[in-house]
Protein backbone atom coordinates (compact mmCIF):
# COMPACT_ATOMS: atom_id res chain seq x y z
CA UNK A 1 42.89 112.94 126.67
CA UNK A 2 45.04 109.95 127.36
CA UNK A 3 43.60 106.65 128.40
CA UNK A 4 45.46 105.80 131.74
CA UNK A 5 48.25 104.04 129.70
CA UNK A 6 45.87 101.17 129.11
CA UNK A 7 46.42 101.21 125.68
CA UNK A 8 42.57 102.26 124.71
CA UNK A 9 41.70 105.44 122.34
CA UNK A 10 39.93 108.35 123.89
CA UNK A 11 38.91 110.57 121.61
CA UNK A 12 38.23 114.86 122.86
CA UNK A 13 36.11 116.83 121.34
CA UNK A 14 36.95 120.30 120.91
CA UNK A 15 33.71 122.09 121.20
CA UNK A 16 30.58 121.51 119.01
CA UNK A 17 29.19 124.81 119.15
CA UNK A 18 31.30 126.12 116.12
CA UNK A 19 32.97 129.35 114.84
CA UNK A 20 31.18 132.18 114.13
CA UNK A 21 31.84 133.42 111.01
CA UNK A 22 31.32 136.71 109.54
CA UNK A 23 31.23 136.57 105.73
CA UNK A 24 28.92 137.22 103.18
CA UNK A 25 25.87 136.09 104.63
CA UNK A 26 26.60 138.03 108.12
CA UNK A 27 26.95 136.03 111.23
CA UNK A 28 25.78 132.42 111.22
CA UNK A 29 26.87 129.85 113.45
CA UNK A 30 29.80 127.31 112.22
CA UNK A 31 28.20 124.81 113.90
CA UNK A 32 24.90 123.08 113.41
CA UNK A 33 22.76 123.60 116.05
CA UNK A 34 21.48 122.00 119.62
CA UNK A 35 18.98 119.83 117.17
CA UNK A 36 21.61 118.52 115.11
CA UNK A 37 24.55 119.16 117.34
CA UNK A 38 24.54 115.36 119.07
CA UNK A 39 24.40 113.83 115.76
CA UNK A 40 27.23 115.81 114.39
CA UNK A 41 28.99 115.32 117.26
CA UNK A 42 29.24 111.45 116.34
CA UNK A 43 29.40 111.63 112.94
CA UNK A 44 33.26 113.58 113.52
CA UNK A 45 34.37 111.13 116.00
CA UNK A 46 33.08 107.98 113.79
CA UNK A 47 35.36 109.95 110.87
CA UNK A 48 38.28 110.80 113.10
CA UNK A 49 37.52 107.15 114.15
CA UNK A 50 38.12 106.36 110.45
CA UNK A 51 41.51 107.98 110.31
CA UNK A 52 43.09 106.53 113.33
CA UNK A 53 42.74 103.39 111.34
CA UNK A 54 44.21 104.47 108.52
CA UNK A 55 47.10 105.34 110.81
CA UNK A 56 47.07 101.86 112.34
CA UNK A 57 47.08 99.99 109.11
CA UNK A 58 49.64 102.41 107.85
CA UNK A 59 51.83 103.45 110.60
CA UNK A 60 52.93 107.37 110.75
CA UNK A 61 56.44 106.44 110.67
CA UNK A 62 56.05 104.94 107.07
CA UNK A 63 54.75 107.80 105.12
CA UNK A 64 54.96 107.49 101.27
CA UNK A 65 58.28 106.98 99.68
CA UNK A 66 59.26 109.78 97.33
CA UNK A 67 61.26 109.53 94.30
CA UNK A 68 64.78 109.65 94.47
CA UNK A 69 65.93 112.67 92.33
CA UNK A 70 70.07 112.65 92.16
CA UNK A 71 71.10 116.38 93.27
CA UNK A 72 74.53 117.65 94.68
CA UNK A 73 74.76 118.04 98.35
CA UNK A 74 73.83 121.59 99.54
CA UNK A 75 76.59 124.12 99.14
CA UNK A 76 78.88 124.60 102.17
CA UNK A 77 78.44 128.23 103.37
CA UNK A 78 80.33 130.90 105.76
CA UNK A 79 78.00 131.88 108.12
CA UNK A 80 75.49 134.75 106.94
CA UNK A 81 76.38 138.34 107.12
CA UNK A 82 75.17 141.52 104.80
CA UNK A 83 78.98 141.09 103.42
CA UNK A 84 78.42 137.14 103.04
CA UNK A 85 75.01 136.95 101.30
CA UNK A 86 75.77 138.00 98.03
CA UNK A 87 78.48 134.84 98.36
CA UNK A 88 75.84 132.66 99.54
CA UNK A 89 73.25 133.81 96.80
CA UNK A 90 75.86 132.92 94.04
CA UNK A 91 76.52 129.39 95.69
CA UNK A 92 72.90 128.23 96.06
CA UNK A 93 72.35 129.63 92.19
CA UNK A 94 75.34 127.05 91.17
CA UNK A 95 73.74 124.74 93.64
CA UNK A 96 70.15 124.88 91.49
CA UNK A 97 71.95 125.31 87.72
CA UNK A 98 74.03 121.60 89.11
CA UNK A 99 71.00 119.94 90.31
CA UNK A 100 68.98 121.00 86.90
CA UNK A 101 71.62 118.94 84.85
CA UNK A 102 71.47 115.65 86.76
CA UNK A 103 67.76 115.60 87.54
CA UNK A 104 67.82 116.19 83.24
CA UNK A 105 70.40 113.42 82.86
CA UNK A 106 67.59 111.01 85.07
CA UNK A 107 65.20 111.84 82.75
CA UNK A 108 63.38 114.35 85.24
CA UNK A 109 62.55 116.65 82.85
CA UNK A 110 59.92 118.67 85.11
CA UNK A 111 62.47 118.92 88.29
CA UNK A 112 64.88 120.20 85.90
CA UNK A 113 63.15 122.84 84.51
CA UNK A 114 62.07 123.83 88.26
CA UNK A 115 65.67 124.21 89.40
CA UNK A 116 66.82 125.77 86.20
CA UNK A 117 64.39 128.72 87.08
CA UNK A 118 66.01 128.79 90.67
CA UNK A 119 69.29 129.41 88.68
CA UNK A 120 68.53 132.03 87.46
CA UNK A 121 70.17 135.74 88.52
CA UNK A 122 67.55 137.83 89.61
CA UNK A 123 67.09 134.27 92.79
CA UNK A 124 68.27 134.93 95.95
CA UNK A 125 68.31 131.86 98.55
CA UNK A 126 69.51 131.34 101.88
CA UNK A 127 69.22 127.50 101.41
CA UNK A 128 68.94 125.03 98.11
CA UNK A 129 68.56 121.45 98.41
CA UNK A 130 67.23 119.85 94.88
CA UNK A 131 67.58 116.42 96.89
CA UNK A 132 64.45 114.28 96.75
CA UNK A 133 61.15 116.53 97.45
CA UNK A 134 63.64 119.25 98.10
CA UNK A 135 64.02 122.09 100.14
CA UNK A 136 64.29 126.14 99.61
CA UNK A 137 64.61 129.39 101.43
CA UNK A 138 63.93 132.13 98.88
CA UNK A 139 64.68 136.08 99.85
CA UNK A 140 62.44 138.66 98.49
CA UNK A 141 64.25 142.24 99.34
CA UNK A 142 67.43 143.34 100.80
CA UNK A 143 68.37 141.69 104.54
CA UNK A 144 70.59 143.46 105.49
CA UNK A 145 68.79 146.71 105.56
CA UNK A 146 65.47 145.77 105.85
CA UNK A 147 63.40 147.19 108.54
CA UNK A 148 60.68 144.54 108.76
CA UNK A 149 61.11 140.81 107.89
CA UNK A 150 58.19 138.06 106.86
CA UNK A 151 58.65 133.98 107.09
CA UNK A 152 56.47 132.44 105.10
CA UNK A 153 55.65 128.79 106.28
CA UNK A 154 54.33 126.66 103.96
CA UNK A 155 51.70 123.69 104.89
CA UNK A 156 51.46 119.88 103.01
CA UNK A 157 52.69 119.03 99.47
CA UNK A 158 54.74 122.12 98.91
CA UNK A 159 57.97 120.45 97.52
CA UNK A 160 60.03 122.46 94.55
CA UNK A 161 57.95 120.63 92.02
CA UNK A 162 55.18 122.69 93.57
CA UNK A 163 57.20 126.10 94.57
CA UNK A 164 56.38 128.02 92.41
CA UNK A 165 52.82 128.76 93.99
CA UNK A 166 53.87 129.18 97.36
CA UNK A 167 56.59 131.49 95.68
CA UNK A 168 53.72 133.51 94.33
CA UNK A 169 52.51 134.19 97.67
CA UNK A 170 55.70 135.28 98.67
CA UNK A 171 56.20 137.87 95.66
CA UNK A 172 52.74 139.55 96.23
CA UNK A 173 53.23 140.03 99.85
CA UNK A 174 56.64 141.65 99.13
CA UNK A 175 55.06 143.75 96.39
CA UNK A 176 52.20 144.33 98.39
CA UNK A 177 54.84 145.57 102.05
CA UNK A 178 57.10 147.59 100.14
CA UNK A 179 60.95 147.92 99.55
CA UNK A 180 62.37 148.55 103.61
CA UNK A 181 60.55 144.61 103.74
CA UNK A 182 62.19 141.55 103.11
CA UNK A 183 60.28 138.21 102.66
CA UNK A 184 61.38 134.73 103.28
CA UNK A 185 59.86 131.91 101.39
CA UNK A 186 61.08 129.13 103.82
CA UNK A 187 60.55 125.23 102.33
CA UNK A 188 62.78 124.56 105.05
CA UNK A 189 61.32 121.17 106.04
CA UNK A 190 60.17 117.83 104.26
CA UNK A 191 56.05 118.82 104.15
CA UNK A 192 53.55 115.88 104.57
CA UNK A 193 51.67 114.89 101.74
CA UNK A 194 48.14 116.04 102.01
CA UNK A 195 46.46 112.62 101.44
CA UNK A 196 48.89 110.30 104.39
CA UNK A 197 48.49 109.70 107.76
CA UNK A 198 51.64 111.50 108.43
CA UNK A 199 49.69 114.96 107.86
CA UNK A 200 47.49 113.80 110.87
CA UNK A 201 50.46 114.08 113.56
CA UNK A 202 53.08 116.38 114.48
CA UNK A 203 55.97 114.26 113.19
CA UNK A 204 57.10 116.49 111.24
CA UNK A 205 56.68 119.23 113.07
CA UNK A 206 58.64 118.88 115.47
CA UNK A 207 61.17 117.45 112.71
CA UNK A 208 61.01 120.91 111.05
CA UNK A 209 60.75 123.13 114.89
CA UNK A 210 64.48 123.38 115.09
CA UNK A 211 65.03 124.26 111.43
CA UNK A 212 62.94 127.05 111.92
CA UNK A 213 64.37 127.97 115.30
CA UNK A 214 67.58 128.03 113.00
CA UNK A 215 66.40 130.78 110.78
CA UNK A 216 65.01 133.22 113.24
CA UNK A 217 68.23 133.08 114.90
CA UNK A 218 70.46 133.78 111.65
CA UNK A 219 68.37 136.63 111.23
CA UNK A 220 68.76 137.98 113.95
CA UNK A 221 72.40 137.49 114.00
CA UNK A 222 72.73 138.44 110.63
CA UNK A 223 71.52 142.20 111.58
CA UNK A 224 73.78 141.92 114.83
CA UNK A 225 77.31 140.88 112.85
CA UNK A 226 76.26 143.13 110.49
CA UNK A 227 76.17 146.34 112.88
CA UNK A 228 79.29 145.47 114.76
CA UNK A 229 81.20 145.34 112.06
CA UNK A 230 80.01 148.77 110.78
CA UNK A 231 78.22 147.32 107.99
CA UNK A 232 74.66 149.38 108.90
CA UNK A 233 74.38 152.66 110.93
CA UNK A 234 74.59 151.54 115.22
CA UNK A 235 71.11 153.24 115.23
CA UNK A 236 69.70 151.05 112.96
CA UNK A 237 67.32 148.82 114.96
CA UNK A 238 66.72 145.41 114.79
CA UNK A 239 63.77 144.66 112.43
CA UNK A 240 60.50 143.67 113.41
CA UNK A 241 59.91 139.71 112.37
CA UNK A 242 56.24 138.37 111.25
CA UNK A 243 56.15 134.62 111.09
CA UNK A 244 53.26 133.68 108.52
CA UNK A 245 52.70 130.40 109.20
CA UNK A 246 49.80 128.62 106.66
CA UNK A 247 48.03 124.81 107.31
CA UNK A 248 50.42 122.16 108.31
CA UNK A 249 52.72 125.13 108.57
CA UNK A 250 50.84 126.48 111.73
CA UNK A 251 51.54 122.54 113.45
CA UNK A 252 55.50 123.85 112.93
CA UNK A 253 55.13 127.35 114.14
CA UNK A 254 53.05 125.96 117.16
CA UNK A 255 56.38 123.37 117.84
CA UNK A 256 58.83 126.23 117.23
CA UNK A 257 56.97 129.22 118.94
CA UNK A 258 58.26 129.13 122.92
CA UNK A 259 62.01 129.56 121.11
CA UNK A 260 61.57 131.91 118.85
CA UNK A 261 62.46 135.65 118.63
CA UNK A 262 59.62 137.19 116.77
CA UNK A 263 56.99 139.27 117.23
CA UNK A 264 53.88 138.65 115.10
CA UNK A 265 52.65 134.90 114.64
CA UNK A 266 49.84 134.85 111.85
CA UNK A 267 47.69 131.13 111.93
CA UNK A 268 46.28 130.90 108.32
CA UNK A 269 43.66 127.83 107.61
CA UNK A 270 44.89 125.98 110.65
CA UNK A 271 43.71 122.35 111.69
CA UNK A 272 44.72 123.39 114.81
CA UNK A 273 48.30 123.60 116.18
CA UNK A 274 48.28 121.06 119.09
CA UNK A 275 48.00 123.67 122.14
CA UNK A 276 44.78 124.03 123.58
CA UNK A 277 45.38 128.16 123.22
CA UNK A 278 47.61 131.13 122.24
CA UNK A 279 49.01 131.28 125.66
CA UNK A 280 50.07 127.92 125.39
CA UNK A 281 52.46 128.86 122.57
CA UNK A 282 54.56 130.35 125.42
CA UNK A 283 55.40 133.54 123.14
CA UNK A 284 55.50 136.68 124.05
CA UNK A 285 54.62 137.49 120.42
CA UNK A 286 50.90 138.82 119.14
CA UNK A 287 49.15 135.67 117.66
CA UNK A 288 46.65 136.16 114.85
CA UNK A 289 44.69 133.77 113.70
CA UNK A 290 42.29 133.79 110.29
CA UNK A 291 40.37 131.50 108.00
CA UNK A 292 38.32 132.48 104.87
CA UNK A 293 34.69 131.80 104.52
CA UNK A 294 35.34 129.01 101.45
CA UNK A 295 38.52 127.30 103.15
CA UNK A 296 37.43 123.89 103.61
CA UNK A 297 39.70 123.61 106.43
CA UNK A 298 36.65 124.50 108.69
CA UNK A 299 35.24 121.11 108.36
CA UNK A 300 38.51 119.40 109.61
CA UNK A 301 37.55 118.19 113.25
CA UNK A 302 39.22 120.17 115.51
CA UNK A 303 40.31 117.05 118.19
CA UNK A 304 42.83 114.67 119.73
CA UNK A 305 43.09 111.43 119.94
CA UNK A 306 46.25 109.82 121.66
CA UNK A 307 46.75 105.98 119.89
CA UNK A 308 49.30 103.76 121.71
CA UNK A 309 51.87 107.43 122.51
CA UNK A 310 50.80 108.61 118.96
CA UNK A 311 48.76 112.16 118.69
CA UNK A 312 46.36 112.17 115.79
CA UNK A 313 44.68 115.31 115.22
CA UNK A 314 45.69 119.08 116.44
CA UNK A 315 42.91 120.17 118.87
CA UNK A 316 41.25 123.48 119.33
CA UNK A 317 40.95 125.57 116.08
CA UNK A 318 42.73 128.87 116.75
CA UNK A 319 39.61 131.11 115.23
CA UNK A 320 37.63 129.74 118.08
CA UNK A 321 37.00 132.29 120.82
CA UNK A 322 38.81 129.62 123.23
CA UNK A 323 41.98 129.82 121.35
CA UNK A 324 42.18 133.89 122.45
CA UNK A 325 44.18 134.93 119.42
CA UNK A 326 43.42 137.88 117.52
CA UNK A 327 40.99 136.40 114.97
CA UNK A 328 40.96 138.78 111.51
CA UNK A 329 39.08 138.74 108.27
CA UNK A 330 39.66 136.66 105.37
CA UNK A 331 37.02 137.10 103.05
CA UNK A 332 35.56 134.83 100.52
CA UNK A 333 38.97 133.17 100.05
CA UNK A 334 39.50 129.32 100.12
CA UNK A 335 42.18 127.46 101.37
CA UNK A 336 44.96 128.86 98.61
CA UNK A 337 43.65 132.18 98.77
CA UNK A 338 45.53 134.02 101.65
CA UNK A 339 48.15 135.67 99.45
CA UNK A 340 46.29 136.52 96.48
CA UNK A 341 46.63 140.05 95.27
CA UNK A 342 43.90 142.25 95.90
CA UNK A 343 42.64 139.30 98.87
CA UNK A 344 40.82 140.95 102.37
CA UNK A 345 43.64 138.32 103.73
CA UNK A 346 46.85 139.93 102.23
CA UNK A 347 45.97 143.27 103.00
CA UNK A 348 45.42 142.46 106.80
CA UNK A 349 48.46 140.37 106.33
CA UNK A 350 50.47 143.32 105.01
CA UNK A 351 49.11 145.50 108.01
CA UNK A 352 50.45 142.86 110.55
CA UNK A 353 53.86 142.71 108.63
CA UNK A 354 54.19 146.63 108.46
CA UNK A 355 53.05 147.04 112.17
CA UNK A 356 49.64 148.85 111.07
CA UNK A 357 47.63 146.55 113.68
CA UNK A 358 45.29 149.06 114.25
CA UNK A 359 44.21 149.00 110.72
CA UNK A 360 44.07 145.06 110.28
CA UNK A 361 39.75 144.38 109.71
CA UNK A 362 38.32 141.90 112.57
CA UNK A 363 36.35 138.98 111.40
């Protein structure tokens, strides 16, 4: 809630009566009680309190400088088609095997070995950029004939010194949806670093929103150039797109969602988003929203707190009954966990991708 313009803090607190989670213990109540409730109530605004300093002695628009890490620009590319992608596959791979020999020659030795493995053949990206923290769109599955696409958005310090686990997640979803899917691993943005006071606003959200709003359109152009020029059957319809959107990553969907063409948006161990409920995502898609029982996400306080035109903090948690998305299980998993194989949360995941909603387990 803003202060009038005079300048002051008020902070709004996003109700104290918890989640209710059901996990192994059955249903207990996220938050602690009427006896305790007051006092808890204080102790998150003295902390969020705490990080609003943090942001004043380190403004957000000075967020940690990053090594420099010499790459070649990003390869210029004719615009993406099922007869272009192969082109654009074989461009990003000479893209990678380039940026592998300077980061080498700068004595980089662990960046070099990370875009040497994004060289490699069997890779397929839409997007390489070994420039600095770097970004990557990996594609898991054929796009052109795929019946059912899934973006993965990634949350704070995922960089390509630290793909390869968020490519991981990305693999076993694809494994786990089957061959008519195609998965996108999209690094398409400069992430926060976990520890900053950047991670604490949308800044770069709404730097990545537009990126994103990028992709979902070339996909869906993609399978519209594609049919009119006789490249799949006219009765092949358009596929169904999930948007999987994880931590930070659900502050970027949030900025993104009122513009894009999708029709599944999945909220994975969310600090919140920054709208006060699904409906103010103006989407027409089905928003899901999930957290599992060990993700220590839960104790992130779920508030605002406008400082002199700056937003610290993303509101109302989207498991909360308020939110009004459609909240499913997670199991025991913590905050890493939602795409590990054999995980409650990638099978429901899986059923959302594949359009088995009827089959996804509540929490």
């Amino acid at each position: 809630m803003r202060d009038g313009g005079r300048g002051g803090i008020r902070v709004r607190d996003r109700g104290r009566g918890g989640v209710r989670d059901r996990g192994r213990r059955g249903v207990r109540d996220r938050g602690r009680g009427r006896s305790s409730g007051r006092g808890f109530g204080r102790l998150r605004r003295t902390l969020l309190a705490v990080l609003i300093a943090g942001a004043v002695v380190v403004p957000v628009s000075a967020a940690a400088a990053h090594p420099e890490i010499p790459a070649p620009a990003p390869a210029t590319l004719a615009p993406v088609t099922a007869a272009t992608l192969e082109a654009t596959y074989a461009a990003n791979r000479a893209n990678a095997a380039e940026a592998s020999r300077m980061a080498g020659a700068h004595g980089d030795h662990a960046r070099a070995a990370a875009d040497r493995s994004m060289a490699a053949p069997s890779r397929d990206f839409l997007t390489f950029d070994g420039r600095g923290r770097g970004r990557a769109v990996e594609v898991f599955g054929d796009l052109a004939t795929a019946d059912r696409v899934a973006v993965l958005v990634p949350g704070s310090d995922t960089t390509l010194d630290t793909y390869g686990r968020f490519r991981a997640g990305a693999l076993a979803l694809h494994q786990r949806t089957g061959p008519r899917t195609a998965v996108i691993a999209w690094l398409g943005y400069e992430t926060p670093r976990t520890i900053s006071t950047i991670a604490l606003t949308a800044t770069r959200a709404k730097e990545a929103a537009p990126q994103l709003r990028g992709l979902i359109s070339e996909l869906r152009d993609l399978h519209e150039l594609s049919e009119n020029r006789g490249l799949n059957p006219s009765s092949h319809p358009a596929p169904h797109i999930s948007l999987l959107c994880h931590s930070y990553g659900t502050v970027v969907c949030a900025r993104a969602a009122g513009d894009l063409d999708v029709d599944d948006i999945a909220l994975l161990g969310s600090p919140g988003t920054g709208a006060d409920s699904a409906a103010a995502l103006h989407t027409p898609a089905r928003v899901w929203a999930s957290r599992g029982a060990d993700d220590w996400v839960e104790d992130v306080p779920h508030t605002h707190a406008d400082l002199f035109g700056t937003t610290v903090g993303f509101g109302t948690d989207p498991v909360s009954p308020s939110f009004g998305a459609h909240v499913f299980a997670a199991g025991d998993g913590g905050h890493s966990d939602y795409f590990r194989p054999g995980s409650v949360s990638l099978d429901n995941l899986a059923r959302i991708v594949l359009g088995d909603t009827s089959e996804v387990t509540r929490a």
